[in-house]
C-alpha atoms as a PDB file:
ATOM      1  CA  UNK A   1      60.814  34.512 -41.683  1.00  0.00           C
ATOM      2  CA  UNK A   2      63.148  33.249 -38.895  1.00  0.00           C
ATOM      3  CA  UNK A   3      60.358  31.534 -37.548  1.00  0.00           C
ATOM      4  CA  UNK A   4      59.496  29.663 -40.276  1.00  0.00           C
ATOM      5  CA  UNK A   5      62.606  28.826 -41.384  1.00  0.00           C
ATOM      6  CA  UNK A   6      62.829  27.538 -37.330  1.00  0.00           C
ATOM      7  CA  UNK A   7      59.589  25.453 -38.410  1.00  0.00           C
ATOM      8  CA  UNK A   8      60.968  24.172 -41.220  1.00  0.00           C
ATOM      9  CA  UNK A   9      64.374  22.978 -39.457  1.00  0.00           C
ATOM     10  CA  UNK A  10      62.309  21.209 -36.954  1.00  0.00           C
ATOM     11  CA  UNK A  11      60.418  19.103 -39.460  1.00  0.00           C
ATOM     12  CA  UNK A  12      63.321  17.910 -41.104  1.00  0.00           C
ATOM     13  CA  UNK A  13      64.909  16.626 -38.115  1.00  0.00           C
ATOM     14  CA  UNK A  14      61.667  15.102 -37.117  1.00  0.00           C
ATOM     15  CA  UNK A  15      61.472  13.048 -40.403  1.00  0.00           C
ATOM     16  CA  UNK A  16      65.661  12.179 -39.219  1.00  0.00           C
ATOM     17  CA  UNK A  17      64.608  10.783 -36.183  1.00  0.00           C
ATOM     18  CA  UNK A  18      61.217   8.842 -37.388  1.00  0.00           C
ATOM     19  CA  UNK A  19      64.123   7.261 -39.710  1.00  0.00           C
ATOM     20  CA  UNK A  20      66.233   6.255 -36.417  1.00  0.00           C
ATOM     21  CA  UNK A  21      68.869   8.283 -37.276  1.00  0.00           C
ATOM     22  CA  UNK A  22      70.840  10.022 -34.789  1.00  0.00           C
ATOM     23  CA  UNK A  23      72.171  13.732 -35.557  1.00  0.00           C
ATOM     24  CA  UNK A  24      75.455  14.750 -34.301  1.00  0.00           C
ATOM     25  CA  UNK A  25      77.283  17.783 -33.957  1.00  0.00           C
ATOM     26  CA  UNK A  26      80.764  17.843 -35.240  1.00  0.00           C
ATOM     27  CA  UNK A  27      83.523  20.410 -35.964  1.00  0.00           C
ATOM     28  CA  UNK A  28      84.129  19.567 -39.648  1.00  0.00           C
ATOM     29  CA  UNK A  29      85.035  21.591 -43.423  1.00  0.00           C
ATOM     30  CA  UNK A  30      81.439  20.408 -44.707  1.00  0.00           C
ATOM     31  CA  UNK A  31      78.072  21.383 -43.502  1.00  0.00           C
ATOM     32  CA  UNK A  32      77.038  17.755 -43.138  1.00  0.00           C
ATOM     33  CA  UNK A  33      78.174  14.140 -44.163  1.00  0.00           C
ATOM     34  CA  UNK A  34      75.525  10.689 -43.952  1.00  0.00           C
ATOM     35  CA  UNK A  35      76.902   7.597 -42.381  1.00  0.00           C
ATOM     36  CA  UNK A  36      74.133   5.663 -43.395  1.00  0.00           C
ATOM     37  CA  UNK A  37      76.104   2.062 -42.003  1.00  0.00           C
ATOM     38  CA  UNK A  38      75.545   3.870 -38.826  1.00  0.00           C
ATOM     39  CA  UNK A  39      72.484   5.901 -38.767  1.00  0.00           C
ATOM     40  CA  UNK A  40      74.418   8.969 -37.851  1.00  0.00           C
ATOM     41  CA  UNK A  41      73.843  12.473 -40.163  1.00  0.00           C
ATOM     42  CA  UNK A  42      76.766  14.782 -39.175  1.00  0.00           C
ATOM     43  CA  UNK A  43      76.524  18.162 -39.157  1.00  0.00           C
ATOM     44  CA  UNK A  44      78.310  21.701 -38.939  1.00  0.00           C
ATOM     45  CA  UNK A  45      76.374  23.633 -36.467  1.00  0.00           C
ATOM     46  CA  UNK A  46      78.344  26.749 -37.984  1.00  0.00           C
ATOM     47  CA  UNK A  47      78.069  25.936 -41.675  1.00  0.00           C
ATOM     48  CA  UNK A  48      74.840  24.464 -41.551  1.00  0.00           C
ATOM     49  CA  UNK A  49      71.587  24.858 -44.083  1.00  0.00           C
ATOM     50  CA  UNK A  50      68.052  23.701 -44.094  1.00  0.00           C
ATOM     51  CA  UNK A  51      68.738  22.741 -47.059  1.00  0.00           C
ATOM     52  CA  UNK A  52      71.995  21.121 -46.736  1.00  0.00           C
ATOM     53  CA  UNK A  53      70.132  18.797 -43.728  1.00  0.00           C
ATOM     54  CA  UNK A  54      67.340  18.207 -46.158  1.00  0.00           C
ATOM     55  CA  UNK A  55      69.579  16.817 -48.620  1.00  0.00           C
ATOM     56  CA  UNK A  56      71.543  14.582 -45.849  1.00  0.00           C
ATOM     57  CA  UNK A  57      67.978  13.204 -44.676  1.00  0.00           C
ATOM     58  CA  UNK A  58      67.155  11.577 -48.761  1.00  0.00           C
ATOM     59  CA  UNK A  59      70.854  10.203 -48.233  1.00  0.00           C
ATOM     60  CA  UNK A  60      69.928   8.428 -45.048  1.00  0.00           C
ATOM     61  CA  UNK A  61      66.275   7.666 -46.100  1.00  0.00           C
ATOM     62  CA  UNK A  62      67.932   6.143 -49.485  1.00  0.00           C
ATOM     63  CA  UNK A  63      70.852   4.912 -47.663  1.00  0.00           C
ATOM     64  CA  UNK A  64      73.008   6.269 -50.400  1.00  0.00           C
ATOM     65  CA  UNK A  65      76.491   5.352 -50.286  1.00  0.00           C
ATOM     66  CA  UNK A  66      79.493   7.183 -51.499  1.00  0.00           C
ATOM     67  CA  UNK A  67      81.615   5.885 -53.909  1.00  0.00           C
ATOM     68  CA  UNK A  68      84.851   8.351 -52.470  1.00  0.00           C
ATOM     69  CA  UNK A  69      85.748  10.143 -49.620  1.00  0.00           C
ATOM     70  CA  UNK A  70      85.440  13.499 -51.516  1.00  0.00           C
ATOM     71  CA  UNK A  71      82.335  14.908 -52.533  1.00  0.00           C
ATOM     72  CA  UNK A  72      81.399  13.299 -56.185  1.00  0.00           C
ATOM     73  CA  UNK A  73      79.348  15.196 -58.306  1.00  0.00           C
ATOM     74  CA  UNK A  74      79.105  12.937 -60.418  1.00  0.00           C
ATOM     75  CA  UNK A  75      77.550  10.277 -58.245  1.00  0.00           C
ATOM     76  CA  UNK A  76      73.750  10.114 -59.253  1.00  0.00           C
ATOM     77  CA  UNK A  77      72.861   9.338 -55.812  1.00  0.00           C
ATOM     78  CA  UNK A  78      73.890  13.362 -55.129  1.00  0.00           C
ATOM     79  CA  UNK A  79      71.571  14.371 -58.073  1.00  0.00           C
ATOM     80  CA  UNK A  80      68.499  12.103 -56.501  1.00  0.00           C
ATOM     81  CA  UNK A  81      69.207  13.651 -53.162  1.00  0.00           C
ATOM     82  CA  UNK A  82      69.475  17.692 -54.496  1.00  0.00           C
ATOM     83  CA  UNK A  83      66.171  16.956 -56.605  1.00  0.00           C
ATOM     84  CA  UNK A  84      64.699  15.039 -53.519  1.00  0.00           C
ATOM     85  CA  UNK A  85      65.561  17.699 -51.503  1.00  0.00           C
ATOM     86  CA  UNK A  86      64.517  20.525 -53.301  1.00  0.00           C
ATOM     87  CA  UNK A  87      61.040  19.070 -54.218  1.00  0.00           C
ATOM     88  CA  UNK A  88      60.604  18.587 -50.495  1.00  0.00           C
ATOM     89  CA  UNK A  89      61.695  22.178 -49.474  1.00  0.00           C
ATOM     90  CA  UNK A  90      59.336  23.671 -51.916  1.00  0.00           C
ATOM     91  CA  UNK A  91      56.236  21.520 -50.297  1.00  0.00           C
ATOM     92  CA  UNK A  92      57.337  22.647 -47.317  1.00  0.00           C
ATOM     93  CA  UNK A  93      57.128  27.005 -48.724  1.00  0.00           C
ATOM     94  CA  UNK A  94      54.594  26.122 -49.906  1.00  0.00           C
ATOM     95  CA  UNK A  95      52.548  24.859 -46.671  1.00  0.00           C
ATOM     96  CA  UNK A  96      53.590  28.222 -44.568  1.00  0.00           C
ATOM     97  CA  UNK A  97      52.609  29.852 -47.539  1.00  0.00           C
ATOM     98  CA  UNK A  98      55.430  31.803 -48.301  1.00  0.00           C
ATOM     99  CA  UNK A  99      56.077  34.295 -51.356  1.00  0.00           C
ATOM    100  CA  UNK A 100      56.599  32.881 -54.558  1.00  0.00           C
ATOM    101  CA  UNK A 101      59.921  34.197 -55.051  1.00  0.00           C
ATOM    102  CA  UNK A 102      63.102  32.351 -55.475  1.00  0.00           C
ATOM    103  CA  UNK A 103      65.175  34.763 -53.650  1.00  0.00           C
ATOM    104  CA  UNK A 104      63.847  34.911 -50.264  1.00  0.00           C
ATOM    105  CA  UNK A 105      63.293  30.792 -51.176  1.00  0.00           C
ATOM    106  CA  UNK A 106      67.357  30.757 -51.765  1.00  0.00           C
ATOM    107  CA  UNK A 107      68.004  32.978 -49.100  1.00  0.00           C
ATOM    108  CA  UNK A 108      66.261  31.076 -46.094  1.00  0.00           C
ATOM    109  CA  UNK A 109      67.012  27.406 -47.949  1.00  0.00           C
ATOM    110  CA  UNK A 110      71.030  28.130 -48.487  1.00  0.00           C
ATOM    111  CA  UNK A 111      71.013  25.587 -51.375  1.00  0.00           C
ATOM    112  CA  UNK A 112      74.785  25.211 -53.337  1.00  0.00           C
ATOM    113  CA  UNK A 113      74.936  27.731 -55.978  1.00  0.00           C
ATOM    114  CA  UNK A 114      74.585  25.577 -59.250  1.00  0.00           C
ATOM    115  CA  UNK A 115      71.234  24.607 -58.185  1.00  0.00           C
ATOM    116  CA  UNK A 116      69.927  28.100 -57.832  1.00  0.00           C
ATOM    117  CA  UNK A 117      69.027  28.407 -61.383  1.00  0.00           C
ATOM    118  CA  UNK A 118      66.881  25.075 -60.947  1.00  0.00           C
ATOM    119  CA  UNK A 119      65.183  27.322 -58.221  1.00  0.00           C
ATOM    120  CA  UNK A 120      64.903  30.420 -59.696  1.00  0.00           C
ATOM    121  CA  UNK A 121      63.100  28.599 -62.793  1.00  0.00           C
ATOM    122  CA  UNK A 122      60.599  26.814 -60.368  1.00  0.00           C
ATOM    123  CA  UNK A 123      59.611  29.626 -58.950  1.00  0.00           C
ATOM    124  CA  UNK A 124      59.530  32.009 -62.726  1.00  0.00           C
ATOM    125  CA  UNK A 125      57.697  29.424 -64.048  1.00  0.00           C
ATOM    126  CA  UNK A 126      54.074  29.934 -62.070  1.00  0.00           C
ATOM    127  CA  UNK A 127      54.455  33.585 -63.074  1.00  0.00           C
ATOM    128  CA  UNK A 128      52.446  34.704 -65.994  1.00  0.00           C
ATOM    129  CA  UNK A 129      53.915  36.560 -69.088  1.00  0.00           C
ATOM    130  CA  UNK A 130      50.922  39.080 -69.941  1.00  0.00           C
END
């Protein structure tokens, strides 16, 4: 699985760099931040996700803007970018053909926890009730 996941890190950062952005390594309290005025994603080597890069490469592709220096939550640019993301990261299970099952998906993926119902209903949701 490590080598998949390895796979799956590198095509994401190819997409980053077909964009022209530049990815940097920096010390920080978040796993990644988007200065899309810049080109530059930002990112925790320590705290780190695939999915948490997948999520900073809609940002930059969308050039999303924040609208504070805190996370916002509320900012529907952060919704577009977790559905983004997530719709991306499944295409990409999908094409190693990985199990259907949301755990090993969360596990390898590291979304944020309130989006790991989302997940676990994508992947319940191909599975028949007999």
């Amino acid at each position: 699985m490590e080598e998949i996941e390895n796979y799956i890190w590198e095509d994401v950062t190819k997409l980053i760099k077909n964009i022209s952005f530049d990815l940097v390594n920096l010390p920080m309290n978040k796993p990644a931040y988007t200065d899309p005025s810049n080109d530059i994603i930002f990112y925790n080597e320590s705290t780190i996700s695939i999915y948490s890069i997948t999520e900073e490469y809609f940002h930059a592709l969308l050039k999303h803007q924040r609208r504070y220096d805190q996370y916002d939550f509320l900012n529907p640019a952060e919704h577009e970018a977790h559905d983004l993301a997530l719709k991306y990261l499944y295409k990409e299970w999908d094409k190693y053909d990985l199990p259907s099952d949301y755990l090993r998906f969360t596990e390898a993926m590291n979304p944020p926890y309130h989006l790991c119902n989302k997940i676990e209903d994508h992947f319940t949701s191909e599975i028949k009730m007999v």
